[in-house]
Protein backbone atom coordinates (compact mmCIF):
# COMPACT_ATOMS: atom_id res chain seq x y z
CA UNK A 1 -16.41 -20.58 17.36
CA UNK A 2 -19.38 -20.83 19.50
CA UNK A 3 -21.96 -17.94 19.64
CA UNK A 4 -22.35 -18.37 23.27
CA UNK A 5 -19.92 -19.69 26.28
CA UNK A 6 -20.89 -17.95 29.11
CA UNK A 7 -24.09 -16.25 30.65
CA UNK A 8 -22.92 -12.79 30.75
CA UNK A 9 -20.98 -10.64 27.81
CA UNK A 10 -19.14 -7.59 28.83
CA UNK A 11 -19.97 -4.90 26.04
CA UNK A 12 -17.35 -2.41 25.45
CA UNK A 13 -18.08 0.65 23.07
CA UNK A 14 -15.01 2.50 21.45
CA UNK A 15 -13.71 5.14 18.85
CA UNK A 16 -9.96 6.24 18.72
CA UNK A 17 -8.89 5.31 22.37
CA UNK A 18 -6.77 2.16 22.05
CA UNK A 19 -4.54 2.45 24.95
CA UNK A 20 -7.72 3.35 27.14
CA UNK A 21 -9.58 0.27 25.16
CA UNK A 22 -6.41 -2.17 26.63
CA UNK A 23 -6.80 -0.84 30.39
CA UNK A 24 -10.06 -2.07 30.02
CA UNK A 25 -9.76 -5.37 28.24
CA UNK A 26 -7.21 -5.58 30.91
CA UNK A 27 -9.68 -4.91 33.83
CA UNK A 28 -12.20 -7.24 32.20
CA UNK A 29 -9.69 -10.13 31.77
CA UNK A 30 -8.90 -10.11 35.30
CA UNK A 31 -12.11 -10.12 36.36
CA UNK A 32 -13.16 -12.95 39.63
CA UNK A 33 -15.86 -13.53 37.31
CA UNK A 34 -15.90 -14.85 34.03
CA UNK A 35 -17.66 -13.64 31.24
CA UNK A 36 -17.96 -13.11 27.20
CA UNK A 37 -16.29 -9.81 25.84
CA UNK A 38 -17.72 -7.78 22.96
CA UNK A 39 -15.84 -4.98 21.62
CA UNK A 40 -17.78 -2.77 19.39
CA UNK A 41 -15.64 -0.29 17.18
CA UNK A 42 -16.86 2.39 16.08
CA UNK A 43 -14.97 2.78 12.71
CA UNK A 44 -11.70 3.90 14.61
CA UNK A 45 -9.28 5.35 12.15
CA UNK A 46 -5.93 5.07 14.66
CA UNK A 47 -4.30 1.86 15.90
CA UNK A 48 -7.00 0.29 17.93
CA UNK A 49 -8.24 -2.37 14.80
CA UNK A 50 -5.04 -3.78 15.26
CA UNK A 51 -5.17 -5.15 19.16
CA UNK A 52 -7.30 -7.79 17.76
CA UNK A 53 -4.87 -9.21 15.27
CA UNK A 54 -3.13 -10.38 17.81
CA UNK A 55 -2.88 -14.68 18.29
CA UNK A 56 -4.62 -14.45 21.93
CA UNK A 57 -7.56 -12.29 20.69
CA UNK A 58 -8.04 -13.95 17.57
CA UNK A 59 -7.78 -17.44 18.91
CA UNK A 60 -9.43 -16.93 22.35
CA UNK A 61 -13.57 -18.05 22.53
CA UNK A 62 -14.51 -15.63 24.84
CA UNK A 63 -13.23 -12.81 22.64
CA UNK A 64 -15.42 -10.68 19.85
CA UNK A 65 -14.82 -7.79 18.02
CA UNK A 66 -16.79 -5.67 15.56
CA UNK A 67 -15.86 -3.30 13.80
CA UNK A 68 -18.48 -0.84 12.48
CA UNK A 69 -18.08 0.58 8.86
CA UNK A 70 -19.88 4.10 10.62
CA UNK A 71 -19.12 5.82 13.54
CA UNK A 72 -23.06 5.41 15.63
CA UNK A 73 -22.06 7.37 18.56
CA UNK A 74 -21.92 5.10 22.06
CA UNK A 75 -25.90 4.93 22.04
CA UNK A 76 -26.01 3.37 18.45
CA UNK A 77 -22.48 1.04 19.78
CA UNK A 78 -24.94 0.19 22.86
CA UNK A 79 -27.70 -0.50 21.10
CA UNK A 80 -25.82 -2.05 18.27
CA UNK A 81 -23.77 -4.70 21.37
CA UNK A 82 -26.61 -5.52 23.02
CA UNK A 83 -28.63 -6.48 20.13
CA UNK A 84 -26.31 -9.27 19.28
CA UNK A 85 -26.11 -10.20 22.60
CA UNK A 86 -29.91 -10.61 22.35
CA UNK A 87 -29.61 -12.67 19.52
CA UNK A 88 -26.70 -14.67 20.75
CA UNK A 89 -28.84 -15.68 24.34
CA UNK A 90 -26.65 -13.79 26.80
CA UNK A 91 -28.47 -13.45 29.90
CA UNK A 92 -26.55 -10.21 31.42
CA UNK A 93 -25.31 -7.45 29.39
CA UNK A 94 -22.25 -5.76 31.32
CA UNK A 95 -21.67 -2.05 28.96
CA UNK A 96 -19.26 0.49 29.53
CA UNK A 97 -17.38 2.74 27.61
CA UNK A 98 -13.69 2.49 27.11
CA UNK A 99 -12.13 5.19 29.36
CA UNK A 100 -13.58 3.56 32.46
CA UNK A 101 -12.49 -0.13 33.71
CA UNK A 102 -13.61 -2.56 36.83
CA UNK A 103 -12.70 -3.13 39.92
CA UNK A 104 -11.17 -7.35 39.69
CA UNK A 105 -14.50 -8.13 41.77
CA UNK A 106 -16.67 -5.85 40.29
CA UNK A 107 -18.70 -8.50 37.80
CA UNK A 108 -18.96 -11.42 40.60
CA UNK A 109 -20.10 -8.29 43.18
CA UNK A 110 -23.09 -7.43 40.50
CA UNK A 111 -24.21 -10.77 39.79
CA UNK A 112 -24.74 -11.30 43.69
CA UNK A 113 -27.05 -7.97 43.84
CA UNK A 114 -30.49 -8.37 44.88
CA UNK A 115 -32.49 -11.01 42.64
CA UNK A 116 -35.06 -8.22 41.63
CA UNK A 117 -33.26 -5.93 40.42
CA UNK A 118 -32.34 -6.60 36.49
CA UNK A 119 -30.30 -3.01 36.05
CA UNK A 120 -27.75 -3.52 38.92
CA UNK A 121 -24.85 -0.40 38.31
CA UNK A 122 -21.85 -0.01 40.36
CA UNK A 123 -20.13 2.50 42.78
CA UNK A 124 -18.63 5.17 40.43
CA UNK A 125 -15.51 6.08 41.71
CA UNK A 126 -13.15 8.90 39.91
CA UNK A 127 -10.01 7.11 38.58
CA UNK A 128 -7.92 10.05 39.92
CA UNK A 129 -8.93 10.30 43.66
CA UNK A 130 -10.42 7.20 43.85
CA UNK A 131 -12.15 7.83 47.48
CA UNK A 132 -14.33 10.01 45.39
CA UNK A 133 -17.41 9.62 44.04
CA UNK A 134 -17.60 10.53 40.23
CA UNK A 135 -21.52 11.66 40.71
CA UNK A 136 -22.68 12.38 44.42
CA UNK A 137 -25.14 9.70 45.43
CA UNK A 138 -28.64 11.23 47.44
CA UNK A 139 -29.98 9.05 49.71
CA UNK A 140 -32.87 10.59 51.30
CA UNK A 141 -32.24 14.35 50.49
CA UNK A 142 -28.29 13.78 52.50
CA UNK A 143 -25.68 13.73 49.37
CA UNK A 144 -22.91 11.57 49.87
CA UNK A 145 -19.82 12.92 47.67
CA UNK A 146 -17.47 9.94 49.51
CA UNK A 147 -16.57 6.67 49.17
CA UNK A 148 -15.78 6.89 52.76
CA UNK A 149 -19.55 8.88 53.50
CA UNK A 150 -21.44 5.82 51.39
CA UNK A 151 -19.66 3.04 53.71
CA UNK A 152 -20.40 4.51 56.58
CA UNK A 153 -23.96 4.17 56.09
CA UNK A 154 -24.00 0.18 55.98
CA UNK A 155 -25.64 -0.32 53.00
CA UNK A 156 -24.71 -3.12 50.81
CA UNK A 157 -27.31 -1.67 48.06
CA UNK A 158 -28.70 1.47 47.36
CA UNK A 159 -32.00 1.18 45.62
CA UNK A 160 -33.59 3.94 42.94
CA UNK A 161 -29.59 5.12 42.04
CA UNK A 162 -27.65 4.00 39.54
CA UNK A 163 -25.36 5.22 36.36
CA UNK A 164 -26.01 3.68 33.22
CA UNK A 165 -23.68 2.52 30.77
CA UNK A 166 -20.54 3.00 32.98
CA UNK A 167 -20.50 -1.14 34.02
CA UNK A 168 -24.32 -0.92 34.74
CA UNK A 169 -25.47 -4.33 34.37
CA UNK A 170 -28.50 -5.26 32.16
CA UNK A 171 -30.62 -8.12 32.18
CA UNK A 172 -31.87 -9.53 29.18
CA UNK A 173 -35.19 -9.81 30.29
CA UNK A 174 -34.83 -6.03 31.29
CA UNK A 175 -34.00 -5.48 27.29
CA UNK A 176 -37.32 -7.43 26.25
CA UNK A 177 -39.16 -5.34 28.31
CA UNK A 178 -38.43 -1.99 27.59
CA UNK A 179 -36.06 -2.25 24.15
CA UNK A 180 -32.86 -0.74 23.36
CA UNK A 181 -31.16 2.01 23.73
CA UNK A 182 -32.02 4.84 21.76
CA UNK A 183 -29.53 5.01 18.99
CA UNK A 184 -30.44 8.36 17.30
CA UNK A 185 -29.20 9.93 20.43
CA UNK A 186 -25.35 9.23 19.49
CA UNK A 187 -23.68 10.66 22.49
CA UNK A 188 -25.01 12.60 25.88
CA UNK A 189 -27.94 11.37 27.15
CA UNK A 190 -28.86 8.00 26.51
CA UNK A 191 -28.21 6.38 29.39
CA UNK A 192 -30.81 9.42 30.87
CA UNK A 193 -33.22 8.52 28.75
CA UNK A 194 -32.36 4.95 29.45
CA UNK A 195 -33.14 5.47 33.02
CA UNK A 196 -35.99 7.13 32.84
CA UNK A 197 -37.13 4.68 30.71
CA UNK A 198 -36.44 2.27 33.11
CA UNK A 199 -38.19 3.76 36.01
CA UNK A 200 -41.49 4.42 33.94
CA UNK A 201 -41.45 0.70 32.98
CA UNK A 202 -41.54 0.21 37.11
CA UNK A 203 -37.97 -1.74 37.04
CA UNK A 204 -35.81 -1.85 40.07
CA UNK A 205 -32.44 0.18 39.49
CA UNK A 206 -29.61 -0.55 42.23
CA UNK A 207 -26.35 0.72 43.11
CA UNK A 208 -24.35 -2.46 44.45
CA UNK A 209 -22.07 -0.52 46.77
CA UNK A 210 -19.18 -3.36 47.02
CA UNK A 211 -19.15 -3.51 42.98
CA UNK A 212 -15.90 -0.50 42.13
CA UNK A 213 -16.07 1.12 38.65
CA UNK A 214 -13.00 3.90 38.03
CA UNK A 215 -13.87 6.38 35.69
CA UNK A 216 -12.47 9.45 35.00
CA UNK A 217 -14.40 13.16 35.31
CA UNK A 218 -14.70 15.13 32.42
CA UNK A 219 -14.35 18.80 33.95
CA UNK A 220 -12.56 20.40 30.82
CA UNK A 221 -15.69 20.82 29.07
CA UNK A 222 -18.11 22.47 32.14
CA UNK A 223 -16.50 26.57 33.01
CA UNK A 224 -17.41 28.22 35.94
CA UNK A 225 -19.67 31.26 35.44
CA UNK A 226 -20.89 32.82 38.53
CA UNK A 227 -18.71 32.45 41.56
CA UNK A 228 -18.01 28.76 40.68
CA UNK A 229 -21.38 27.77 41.63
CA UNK A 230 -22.93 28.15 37.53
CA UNK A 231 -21.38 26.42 35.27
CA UNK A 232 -21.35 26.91 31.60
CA UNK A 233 -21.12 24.23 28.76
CA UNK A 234 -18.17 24.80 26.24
CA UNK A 235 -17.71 21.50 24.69
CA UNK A 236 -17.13 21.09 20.73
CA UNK A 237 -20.07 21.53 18.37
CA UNK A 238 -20.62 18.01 17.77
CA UNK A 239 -20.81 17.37 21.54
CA UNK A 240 -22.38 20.63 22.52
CA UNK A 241 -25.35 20.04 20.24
CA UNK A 242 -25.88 16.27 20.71
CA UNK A 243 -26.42 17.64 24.83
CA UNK A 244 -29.12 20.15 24.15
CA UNK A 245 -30.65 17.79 21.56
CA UNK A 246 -30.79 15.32 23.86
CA UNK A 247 -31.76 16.57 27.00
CA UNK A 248 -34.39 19.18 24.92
CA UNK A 249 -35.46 15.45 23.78
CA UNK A 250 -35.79 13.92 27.00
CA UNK A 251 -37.52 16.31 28.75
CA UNK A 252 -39.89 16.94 25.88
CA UNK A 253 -40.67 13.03 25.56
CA UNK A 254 -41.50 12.48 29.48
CA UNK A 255 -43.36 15.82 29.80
CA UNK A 256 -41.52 17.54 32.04
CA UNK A 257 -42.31 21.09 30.75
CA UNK A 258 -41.88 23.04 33.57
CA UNK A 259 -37.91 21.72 33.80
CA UNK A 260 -38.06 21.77 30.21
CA UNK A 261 -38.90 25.55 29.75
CA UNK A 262 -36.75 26.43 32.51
CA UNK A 263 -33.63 25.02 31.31
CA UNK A 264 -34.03 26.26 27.79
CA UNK A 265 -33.95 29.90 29.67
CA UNK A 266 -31.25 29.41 31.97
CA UNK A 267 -28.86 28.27 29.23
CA UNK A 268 -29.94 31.19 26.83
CA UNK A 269 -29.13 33.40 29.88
CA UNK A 270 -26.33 31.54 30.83
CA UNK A 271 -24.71 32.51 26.91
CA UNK A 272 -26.12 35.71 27.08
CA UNK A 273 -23.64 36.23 30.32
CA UNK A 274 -20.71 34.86 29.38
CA UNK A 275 -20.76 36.34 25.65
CA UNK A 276 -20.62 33.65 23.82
CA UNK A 277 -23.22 34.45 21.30
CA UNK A 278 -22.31 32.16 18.45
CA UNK A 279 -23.52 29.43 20.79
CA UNK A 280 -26.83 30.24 20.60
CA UNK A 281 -27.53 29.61 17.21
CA UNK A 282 -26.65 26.19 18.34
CA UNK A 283 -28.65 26.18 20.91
CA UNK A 284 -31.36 26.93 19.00
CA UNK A 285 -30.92 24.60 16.45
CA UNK A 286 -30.74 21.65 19.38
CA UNK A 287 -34.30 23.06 20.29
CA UNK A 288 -35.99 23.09 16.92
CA UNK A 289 -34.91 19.54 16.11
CA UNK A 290 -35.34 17.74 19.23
CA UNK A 291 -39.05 19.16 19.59
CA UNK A 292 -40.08 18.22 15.05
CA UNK A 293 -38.47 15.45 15.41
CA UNK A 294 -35.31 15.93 13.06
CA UNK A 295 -32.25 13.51 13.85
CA UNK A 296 -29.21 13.17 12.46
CA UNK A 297 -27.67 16.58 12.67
CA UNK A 298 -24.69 15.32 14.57
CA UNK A 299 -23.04 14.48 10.56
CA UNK A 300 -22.43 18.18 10.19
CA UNK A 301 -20.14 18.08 13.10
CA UNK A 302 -18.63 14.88 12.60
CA UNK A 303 -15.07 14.72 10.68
């Protein structure tokens, strides 16, 4: 089998979601575009190592799966993709997770964004209501919440905005520059720090407007507090503390002290309001780690 047959490899992270994993295969195989496939497993324990037992994954070039003997968490599955992909002399790195999937044109649409820009993401549409944006888009201090609102405006690219890690596509020469993701961040996060990282480096980020990415919006896990305009955190431990970690992390690393300090109040308060006490033990322990340095206390959480 050769290590490389194409210029770009599409990099798909998963754990446990096989039927969501072969909607996106799916999407990717049908793509205008051609390009590689990675999937990288992380050490699912239901049906999905068995999709590539199958004659056309097996025998097909263009196809490669890994599976991981430990779950990393989608930054270490990132970091872990791309890193071969490095190695293998792909010069575009396509990542996504595997409850989104692309639009049939979305890969050809990237590849024709603007020449400078070597972290070109697409428009994030939620897979529900698909005229809607998953994340509002601000383009000079006006926030667009429409598909509809965005193509009025005429732009073919909007420069400064994009959403990592959700078909963002990386150059390679992007990944020299600035280095992987950050896998001790395991989930939540990492494509922040990504960006930021990114931007500091002085790369172009661009959101190529014709290139559609359906993903769907995780609103289970965010509660309305205060006259639905606060909204409260009640994810599972494991994905509760890898958040505060994170962005405690984040905003610690690139100095942002101010936001830093007033964040770590408002989500106290925020606990304090709602009741839910136990949380901020958690909370706490997100702090204390992410500011001495201390990673790895995702394990406890993990089954």
């Amino acid at each position: 089998m050769n290590t490389v047959k194409q210029q770009t490899v599409a990099i798909v992270v998963t754990h446990n979601r096989k039927t969501l994993l072969e909607r996106c295969i799916i999407a990717i195989e049908a793509q205008s575009a051609s390009c590689d496939i990675f999937i990288i497993d992380n050490a699912s324990t239901d049906e999905t190592p068995s999709l590539f037992t199958q004659d056309d994954k097996k025998n097909n070039e263009r196809f490669f799966y890994f599976q991981l003997e430990k779950n990393l968490g989608g930054a270490g599955g990132f970091a872990h993709g791309i890193q071969i992909a490095k190695e293998r002399g792909y010069d575009w790195y396509w990542t996504m997770d595997d409850d989104g999937y692309p639009h049939p044109d979305c890969l050809k649409n990237l590849l024709e964004g603007p020449r400078h820009s070597t972290c070109r993401t697409p428009l994030l549409l939620n897979d529900n209501t698909p005229d809607i944006l998953l994340y509002p888009i601000v383009i000079d201090n006006k926030k667009y919440k429409t598909k509809l609102e965005i193509s009025n405006e005429k732009k073919n690219f909007i420069e400064g905005v994009g959403f990592l890690f959700n078909g963002a596509l990386l150059h390679s020469s992007l990944v020299r520059s600035i280095g992987l993701p950050d896998h001790r961040l395991f989930i939540w996060g990492d494509e922040t720090e990504y960006t930021m990282r990114i931007k500091k480096n002085g790369s172009s980020i661009t959101t190529v407007v014709r290139a559609l990415f359906y993903h769907p919006r995780s609103v289970d896990e965010w509660k309305p507090l205060i006259l639905g305009r606060v909204f409260i955190l009640t994810a599972p431990p494991l994905r509760m503390y890898c958040y505060y970690r994170n962005y405690f992390y984040i905003y610690h690393l690139y100095n942002k002290k101010t936001r830093f300090i007033r964040w770590v109040l408002i989500e106290i308060a925020k606990r304090i309001i709602a009741g839910r006490w136990k949380d901020l033990a958690l909370i706490l322990k997100s702090f204390f780690d992410a500011t001495h340095g201390i990673w790895g206390g995702e394990k406890k959480y993990l089954n």
